[in-house]
C-alpha atoms as a PDB file:
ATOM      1  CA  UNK A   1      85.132 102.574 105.438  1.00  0.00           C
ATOM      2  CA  UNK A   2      81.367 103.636 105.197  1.00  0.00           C
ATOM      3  CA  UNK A   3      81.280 105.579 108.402  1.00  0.00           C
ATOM      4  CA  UNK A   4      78.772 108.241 108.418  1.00  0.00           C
ATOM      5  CA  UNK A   5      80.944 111.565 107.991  1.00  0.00           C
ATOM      6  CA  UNK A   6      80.617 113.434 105.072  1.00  0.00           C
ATOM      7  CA  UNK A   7      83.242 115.286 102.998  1.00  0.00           C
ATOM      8  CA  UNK A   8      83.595 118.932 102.647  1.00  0.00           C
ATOM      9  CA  UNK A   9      85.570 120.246 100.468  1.00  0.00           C
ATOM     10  CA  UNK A  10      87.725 123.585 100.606  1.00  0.00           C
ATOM     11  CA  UNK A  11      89.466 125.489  97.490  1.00  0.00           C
ATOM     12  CA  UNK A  12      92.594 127.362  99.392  1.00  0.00           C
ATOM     13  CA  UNK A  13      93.901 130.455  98.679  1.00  0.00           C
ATOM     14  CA  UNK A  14      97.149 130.384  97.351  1.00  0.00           C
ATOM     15  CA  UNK A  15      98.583 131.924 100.507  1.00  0.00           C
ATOM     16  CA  UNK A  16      97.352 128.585 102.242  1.00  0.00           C
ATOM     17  CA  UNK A  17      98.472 126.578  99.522  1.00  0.00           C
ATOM     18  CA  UNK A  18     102.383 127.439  99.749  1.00  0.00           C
ATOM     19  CA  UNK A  19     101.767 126.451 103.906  1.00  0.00           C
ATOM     20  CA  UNK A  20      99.645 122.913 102.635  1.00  0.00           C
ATOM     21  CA  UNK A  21     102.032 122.105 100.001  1.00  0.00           C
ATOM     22  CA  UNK A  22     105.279 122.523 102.543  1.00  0.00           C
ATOM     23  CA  UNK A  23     103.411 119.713 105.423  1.00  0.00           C
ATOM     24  CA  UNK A  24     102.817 117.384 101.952  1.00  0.00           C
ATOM     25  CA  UNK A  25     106.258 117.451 101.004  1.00  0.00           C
ATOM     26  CA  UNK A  26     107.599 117.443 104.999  1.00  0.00           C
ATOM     27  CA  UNK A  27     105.327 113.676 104.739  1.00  0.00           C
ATOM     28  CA  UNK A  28     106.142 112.253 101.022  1.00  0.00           C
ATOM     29  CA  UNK A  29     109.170 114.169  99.750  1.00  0.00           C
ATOM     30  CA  UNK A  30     107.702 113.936  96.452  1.00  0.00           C
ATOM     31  CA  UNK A  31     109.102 116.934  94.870  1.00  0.00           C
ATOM     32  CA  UNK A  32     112.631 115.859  96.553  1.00  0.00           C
ATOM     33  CA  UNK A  33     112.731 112.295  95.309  1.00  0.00           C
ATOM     34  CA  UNK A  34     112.141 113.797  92.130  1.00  0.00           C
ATOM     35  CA  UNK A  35     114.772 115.922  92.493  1.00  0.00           C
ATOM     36  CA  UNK A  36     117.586 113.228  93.208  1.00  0.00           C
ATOM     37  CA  UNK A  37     116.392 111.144  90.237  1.00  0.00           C
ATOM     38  CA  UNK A  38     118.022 111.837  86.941  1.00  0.00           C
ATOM     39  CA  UNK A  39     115.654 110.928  85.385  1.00  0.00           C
ATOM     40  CA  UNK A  40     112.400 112.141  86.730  1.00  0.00           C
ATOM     41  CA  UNK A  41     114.474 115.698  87.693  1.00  0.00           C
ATOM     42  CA  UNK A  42     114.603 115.570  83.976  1.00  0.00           C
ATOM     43  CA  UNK A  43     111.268 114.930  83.325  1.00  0.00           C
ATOM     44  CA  UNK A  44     110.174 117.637  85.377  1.00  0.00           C
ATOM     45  CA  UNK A  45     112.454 120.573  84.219  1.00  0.00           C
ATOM     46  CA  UNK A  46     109.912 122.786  82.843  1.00  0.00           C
ATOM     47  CA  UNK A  47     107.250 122.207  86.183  1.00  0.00           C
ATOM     48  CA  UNK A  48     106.415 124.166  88.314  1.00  0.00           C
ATOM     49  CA  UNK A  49     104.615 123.255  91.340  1.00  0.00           C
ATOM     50  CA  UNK A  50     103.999 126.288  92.446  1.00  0.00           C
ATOM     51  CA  UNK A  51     100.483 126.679  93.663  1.00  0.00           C
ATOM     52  CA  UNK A  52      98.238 129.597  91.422  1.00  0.00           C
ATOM     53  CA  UNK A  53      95.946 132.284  92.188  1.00  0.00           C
ATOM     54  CA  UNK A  54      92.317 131.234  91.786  1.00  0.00           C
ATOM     55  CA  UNK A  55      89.306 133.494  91.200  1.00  0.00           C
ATOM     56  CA  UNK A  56      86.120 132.545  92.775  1.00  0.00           C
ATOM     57  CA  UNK A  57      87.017 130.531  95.690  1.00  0.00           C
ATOM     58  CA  UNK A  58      83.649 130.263  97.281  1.00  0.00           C
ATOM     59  CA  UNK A  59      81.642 129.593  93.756  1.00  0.00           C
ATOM     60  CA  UNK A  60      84.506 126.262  93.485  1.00  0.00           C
ATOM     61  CA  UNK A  61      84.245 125.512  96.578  1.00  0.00           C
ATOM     62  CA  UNK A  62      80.442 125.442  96.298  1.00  0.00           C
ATOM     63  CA  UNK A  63      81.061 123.455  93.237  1.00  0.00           C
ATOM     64  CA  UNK A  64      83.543 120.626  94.482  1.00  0.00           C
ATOM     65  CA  UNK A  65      80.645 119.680  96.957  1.00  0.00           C
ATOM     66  CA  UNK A  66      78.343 119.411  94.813  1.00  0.00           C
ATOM     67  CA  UNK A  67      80.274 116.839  93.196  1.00  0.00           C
ATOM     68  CA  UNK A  68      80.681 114.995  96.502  1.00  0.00           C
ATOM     69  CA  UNK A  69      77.028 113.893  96.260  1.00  0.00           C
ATOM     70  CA  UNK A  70      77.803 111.550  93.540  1.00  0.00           C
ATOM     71  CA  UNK A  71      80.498 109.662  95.724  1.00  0.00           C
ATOM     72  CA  UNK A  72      80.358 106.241  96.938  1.00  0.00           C
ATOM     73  CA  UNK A  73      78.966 106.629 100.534  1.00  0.00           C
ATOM     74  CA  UNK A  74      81.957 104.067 101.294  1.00  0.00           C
ATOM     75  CA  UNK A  75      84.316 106.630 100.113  1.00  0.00           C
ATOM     76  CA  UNK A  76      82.435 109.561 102.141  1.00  0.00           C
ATOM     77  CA  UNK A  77      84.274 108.804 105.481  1.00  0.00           C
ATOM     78  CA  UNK A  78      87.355 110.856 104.687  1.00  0.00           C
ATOM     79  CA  UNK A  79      86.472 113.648 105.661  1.00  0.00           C
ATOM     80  CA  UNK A  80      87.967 117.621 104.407  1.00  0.00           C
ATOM     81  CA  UNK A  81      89.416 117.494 101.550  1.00  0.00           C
ATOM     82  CA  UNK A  82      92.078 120.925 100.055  1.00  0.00           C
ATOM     83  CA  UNK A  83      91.624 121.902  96.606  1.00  0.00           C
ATOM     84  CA  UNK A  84      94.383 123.406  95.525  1.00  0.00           C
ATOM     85  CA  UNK A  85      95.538 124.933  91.871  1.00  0.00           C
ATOM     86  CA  UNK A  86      98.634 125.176  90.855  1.00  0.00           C
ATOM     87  CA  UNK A  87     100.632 126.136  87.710  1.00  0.00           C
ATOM     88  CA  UNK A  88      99.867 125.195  84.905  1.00  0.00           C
ATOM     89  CA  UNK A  89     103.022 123.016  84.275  1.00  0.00           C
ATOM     90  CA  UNK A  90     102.747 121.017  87.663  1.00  0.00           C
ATOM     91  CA  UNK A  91     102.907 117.360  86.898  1.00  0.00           C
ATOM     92  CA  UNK A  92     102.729 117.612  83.532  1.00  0.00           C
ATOM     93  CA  UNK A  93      99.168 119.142  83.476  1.00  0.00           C
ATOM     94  CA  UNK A  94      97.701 115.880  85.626  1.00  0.00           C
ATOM     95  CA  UNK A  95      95.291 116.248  88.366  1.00  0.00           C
ATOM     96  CA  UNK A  96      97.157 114.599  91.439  1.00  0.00           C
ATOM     97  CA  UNK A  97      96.594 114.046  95.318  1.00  0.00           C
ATOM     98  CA  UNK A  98      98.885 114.859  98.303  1.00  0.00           C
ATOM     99  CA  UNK A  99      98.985 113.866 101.853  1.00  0.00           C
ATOM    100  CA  UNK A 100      97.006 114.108 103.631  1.00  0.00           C
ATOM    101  CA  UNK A 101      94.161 115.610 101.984  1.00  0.00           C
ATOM    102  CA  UNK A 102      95.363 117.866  98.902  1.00  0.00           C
ATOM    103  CA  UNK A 103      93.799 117.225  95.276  1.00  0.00           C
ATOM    104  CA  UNK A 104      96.321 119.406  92.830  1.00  0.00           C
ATOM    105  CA  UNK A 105      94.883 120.388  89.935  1.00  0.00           C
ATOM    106  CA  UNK A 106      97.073 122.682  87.887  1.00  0.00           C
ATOM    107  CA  UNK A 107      93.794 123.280  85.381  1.00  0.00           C
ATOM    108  CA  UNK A 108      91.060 123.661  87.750  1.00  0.00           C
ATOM    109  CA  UNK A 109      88.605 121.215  86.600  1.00  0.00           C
ATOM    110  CA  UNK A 110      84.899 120.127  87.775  1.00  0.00           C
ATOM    111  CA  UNK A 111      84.790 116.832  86.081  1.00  0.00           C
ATOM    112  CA  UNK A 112      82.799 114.259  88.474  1.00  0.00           C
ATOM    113  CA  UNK A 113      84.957 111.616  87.228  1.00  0.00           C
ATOM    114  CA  UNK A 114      88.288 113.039  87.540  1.00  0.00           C
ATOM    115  CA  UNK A 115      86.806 114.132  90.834  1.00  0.00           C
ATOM    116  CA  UNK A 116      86.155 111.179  92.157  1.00  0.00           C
ATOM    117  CA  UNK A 117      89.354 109.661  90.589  1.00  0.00           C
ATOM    118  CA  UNK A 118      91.390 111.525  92.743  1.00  0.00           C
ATOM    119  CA  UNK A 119      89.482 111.001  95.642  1.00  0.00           C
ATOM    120  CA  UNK A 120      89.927 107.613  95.540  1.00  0.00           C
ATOM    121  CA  UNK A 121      93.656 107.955  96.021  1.00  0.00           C
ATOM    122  CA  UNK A 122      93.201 110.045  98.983  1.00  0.00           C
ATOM    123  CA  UNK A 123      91.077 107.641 100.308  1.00  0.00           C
ATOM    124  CA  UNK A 124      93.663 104.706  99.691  1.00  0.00           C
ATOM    125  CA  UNK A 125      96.342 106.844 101.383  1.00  0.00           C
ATOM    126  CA  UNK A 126      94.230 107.295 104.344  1.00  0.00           C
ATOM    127  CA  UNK A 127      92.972 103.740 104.645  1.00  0.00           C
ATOM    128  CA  UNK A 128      95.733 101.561 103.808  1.00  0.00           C
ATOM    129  CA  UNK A 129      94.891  98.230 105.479  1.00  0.00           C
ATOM    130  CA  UNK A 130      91.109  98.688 103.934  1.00  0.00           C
ATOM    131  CA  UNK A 131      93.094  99.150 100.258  1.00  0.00           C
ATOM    132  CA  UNK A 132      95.450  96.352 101.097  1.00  0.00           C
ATOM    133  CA  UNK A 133      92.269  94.021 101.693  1.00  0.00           C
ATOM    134  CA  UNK A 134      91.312  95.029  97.938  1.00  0.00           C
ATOM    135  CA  UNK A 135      93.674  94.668  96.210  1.00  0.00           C
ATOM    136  CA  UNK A 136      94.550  91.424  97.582  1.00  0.00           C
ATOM    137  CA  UNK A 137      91.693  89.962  96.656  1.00  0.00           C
ATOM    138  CA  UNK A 138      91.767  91.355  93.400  1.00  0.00           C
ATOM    139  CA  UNK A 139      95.376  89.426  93.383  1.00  0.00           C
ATOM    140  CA  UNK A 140      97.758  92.300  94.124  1.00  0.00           C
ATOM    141  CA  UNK A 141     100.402  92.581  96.960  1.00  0.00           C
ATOM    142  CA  UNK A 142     103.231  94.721  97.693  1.00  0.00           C
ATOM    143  CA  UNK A 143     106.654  94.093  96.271  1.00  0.00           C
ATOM    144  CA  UNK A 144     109.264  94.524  98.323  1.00  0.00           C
ATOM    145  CA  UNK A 145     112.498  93.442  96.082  1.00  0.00           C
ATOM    146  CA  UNK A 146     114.778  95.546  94.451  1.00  0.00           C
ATOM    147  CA  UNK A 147     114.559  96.160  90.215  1.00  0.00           C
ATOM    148  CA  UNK A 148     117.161  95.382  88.143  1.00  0.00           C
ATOM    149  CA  UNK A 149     118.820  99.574  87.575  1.00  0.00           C
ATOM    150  CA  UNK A 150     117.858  99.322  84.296  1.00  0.00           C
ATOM    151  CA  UNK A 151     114.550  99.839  84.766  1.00  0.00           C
ATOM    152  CA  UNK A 152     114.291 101.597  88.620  1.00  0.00           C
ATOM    153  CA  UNK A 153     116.726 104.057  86.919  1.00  0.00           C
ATOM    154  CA  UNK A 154     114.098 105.195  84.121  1.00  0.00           C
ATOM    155  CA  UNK A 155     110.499 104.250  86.015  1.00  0.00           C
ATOM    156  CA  UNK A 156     108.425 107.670  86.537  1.00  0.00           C
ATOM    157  CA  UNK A 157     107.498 108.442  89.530  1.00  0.00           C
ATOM    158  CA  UNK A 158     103.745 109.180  90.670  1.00  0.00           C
ATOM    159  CA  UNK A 159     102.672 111.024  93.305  1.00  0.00           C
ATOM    160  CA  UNK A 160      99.742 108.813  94.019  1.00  0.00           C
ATOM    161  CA  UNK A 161     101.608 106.429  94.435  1.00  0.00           C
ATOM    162  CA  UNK A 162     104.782 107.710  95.719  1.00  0.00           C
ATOM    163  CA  UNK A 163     104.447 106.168  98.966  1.00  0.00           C
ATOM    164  CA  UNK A 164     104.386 102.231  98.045  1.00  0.00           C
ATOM    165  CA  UNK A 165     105.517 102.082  94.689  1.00  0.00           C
ATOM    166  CA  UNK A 166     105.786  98.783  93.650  1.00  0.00           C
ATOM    167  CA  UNK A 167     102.881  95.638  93.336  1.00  0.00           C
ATOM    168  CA  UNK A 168     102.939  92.509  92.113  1.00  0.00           C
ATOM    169  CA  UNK A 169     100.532  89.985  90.460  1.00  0.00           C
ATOM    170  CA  UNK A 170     101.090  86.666  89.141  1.00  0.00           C
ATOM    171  CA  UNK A 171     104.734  87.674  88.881  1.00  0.00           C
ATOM    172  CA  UNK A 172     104.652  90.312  87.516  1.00  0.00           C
ATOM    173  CA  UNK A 173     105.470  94.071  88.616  1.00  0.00           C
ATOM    174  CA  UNK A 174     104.211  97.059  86.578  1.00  0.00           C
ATOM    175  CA  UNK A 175     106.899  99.409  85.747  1.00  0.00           C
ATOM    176  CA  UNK A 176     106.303 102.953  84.171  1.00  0.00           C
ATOM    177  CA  UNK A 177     108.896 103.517  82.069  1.00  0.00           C
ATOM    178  CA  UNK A 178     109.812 106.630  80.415  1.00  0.00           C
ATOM    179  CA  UNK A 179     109.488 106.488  76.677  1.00  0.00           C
ATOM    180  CA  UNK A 180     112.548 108.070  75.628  1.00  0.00           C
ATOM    181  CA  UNK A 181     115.258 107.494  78.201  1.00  0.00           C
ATOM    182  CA  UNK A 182     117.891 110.132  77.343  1.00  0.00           C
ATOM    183  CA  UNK A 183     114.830 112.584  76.840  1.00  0.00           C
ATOM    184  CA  UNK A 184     112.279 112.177  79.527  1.00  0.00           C
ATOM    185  CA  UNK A 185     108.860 113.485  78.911  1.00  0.00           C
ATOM    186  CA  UNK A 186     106.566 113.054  82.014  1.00  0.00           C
ATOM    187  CA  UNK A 187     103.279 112.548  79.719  1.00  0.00           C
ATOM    188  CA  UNK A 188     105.830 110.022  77.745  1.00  0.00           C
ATOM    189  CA  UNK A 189     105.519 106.838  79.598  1.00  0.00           C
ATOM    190  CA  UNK A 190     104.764 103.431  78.981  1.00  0.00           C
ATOM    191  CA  UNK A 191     103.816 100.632  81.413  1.00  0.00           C
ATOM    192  CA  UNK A 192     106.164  97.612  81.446  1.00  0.00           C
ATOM    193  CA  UNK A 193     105.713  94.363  83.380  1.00  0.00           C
ATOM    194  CA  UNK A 194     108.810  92.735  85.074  1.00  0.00           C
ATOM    195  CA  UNK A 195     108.584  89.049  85.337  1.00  0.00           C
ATOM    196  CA  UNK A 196     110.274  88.724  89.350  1.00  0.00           C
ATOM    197  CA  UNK A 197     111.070  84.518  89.096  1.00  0.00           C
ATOM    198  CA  UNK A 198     112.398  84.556  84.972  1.00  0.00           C
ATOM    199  CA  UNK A 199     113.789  88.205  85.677  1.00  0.00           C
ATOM    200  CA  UNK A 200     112.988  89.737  82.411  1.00  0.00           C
ATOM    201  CA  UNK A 201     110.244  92.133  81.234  1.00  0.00           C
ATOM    202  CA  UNK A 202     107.766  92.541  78.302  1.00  0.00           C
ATOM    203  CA  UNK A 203     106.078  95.664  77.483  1.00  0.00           C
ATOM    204  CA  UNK A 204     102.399  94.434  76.309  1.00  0.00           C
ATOM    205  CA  UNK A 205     100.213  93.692  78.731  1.00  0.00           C
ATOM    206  CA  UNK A 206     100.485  89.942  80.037  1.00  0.00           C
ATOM    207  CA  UNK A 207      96.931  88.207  79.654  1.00  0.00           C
ATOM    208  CA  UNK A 208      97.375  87.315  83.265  1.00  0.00           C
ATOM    209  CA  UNK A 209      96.590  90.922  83.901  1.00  0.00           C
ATOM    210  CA  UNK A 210      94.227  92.047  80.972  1.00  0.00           C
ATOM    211  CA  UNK A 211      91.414  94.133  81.881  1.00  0.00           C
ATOM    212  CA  UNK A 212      88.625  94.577  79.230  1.00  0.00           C
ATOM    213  CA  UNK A 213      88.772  98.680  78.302  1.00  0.00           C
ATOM    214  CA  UNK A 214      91.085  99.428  81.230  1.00  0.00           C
ATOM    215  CA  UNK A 215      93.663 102.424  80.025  1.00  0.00           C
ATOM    216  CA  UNK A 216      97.471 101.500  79.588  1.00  0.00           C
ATOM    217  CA  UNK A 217      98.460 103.783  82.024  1.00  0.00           C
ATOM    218  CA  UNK A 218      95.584 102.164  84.656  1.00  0.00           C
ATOM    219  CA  UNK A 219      98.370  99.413  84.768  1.00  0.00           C
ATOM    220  CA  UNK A 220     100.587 101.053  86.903  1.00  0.00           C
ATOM    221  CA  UNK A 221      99.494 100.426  90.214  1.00  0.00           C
ATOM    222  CA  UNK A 222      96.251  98.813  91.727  1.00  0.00           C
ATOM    223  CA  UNK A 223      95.699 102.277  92.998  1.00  0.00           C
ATOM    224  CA  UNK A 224      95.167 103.384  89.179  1.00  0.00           C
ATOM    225  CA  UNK A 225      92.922 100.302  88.295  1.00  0.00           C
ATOM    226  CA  UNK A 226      91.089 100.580  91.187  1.00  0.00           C
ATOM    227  CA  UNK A 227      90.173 104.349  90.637  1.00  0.00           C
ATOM    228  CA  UNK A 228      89.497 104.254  87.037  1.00  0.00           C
ATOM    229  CA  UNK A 229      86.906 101.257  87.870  1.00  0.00           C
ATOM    230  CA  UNK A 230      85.157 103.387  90.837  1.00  0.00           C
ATOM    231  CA  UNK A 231      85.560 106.235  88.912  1.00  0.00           C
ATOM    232  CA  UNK A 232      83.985 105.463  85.310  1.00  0.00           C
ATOM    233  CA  UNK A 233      81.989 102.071  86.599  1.00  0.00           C
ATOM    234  CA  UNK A 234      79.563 101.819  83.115  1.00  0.00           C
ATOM    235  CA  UNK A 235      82.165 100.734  81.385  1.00  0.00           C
ATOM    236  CA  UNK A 236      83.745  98.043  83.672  1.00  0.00           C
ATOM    237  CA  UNK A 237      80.844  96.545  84.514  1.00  0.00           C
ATOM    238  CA  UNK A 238      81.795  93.397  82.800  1.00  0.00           C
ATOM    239  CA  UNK A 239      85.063  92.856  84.239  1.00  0.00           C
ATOM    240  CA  UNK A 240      85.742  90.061  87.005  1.00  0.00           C
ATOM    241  CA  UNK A 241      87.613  93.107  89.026  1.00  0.00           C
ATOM    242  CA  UNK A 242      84.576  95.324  88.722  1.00  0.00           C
ATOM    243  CA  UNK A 243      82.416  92.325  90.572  1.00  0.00           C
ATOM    244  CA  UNK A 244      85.596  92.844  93.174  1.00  0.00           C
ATOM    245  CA  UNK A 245      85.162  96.113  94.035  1.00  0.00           C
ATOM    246  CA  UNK A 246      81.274  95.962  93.508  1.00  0.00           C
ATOM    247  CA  UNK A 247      81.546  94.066  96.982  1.00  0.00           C
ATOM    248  CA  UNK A 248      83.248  96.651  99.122  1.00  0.00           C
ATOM    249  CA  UNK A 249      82.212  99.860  97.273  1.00  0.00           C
ATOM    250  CA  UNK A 250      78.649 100.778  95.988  1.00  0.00           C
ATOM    251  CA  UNK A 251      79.993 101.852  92.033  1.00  0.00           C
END
């Protein structure tokens, strides 16, 4: 992490898109897990993840790299990134990444922080073992163990973090859990924490956990936490896990 390569970014036509979006589903089967999950097939009815036409390629492209100035130069090693648009519909409206170097954005939006937000989850899916270091010392491993069906038969799915799901801290898993179980609604989804030794789960935040301003949904996954800190560092700068990251990442 830190090497000197820069990134470049690319909007695709949607021609290429359809070809980029087949190799990211051939790696993460995103769009079939959702598929053979009730619940997030459900969820995801009225998507379409289709990717979109988009006018002025070269004036985005131009644009996505002038965002990439503003980037952590520890972030800068990975390299091309795809933008690609798609419907409006896809994933619930929300900005996502896919492997290995996609950011979806079914709005096409020039925000520096949801830029940056998004490349920080195509960085952790590129650098694994660097995000593994991280997060453990910000107390977070993987969780290997099996939910009770209850909840791993209503938890949304992300494609961000589609790939290793589940983390634990101080006992506890984050779970999102769809608000309205025999109506899924993909923007409907709160964060519950599974307790792994007492086996039950709470759905406010254990003060284990807390992070001063942190979002609800941040929760999730360290991958969220992490990327809402890098992203939006003024208002984190408080926090012991902004000191954390402050140590491997100029934010």
């Amino acid at each position: 992490m830190g090497s000197s390569a820069s990134i470049i970014c690319t909007v695709v036509s949607k021609q290429d898109a359809v070809v980029l979006l087949k190799q990211a589903n051939q790696i993460d089967q995103y769009i079939e897990e959702c598929d053979d999950d009730w619940s997030n097939f459900m969820a995801r009815k009225d998507c379409s993840y289709a990717p979109n036409s988009v006018k002025n390629i070269q004036e985005y492209t131009a644009a996505f790299n002038q965002l990439v100035k503003k980037v952590p130069k520890q972030l800068q090693d990975i390299g091309e990134i795809k933008i690609v648009c798609l419907m409006h519909s896809a994933d619930g409206g929300m900005p996502h990444t896919r492997p290995p170097n996609l950011i979806c954005y079914p709005m096409m939006n020039l925000s520096q922080t949801t830029f940056i937000h998004e490349l920080c989850h195509l960085h952790q899916r590129k650098f694994p073992e660097v995000w593994s270091t991280i997060f453990h010392s910000l107390g977070w491993k993987p969780w290997d163990d099996m939910l009770p069906s209850s909840l791993e038969s209503h938890r949304r799915y992300n494609p961000d973090t589609i790939d290793s799901p589940l983390w634990i801290r101080d006992k506890w898993v984050p779970i999102p859990i769809f608000r309205n179980v025999m109506n899924p609604v993909l923007n409907e989804v709160d964060i519950w924490f599974y307790h792994v030794e007492e086996r039950y789960h709470v759905k406010t935040v254990p003060e284990e956990l807390a992070i001063e301003m942190i979002p609800s949904s941040a929760y999730e996954h360290p991958r969220e936490i992490t990327a809402y800190i890098i992203s939006e560092p003024d208002k984190y700068r408080g926090t012991p896990e902004y000191k954390v990251l402050r140590s491997y990442i100029d934010i």
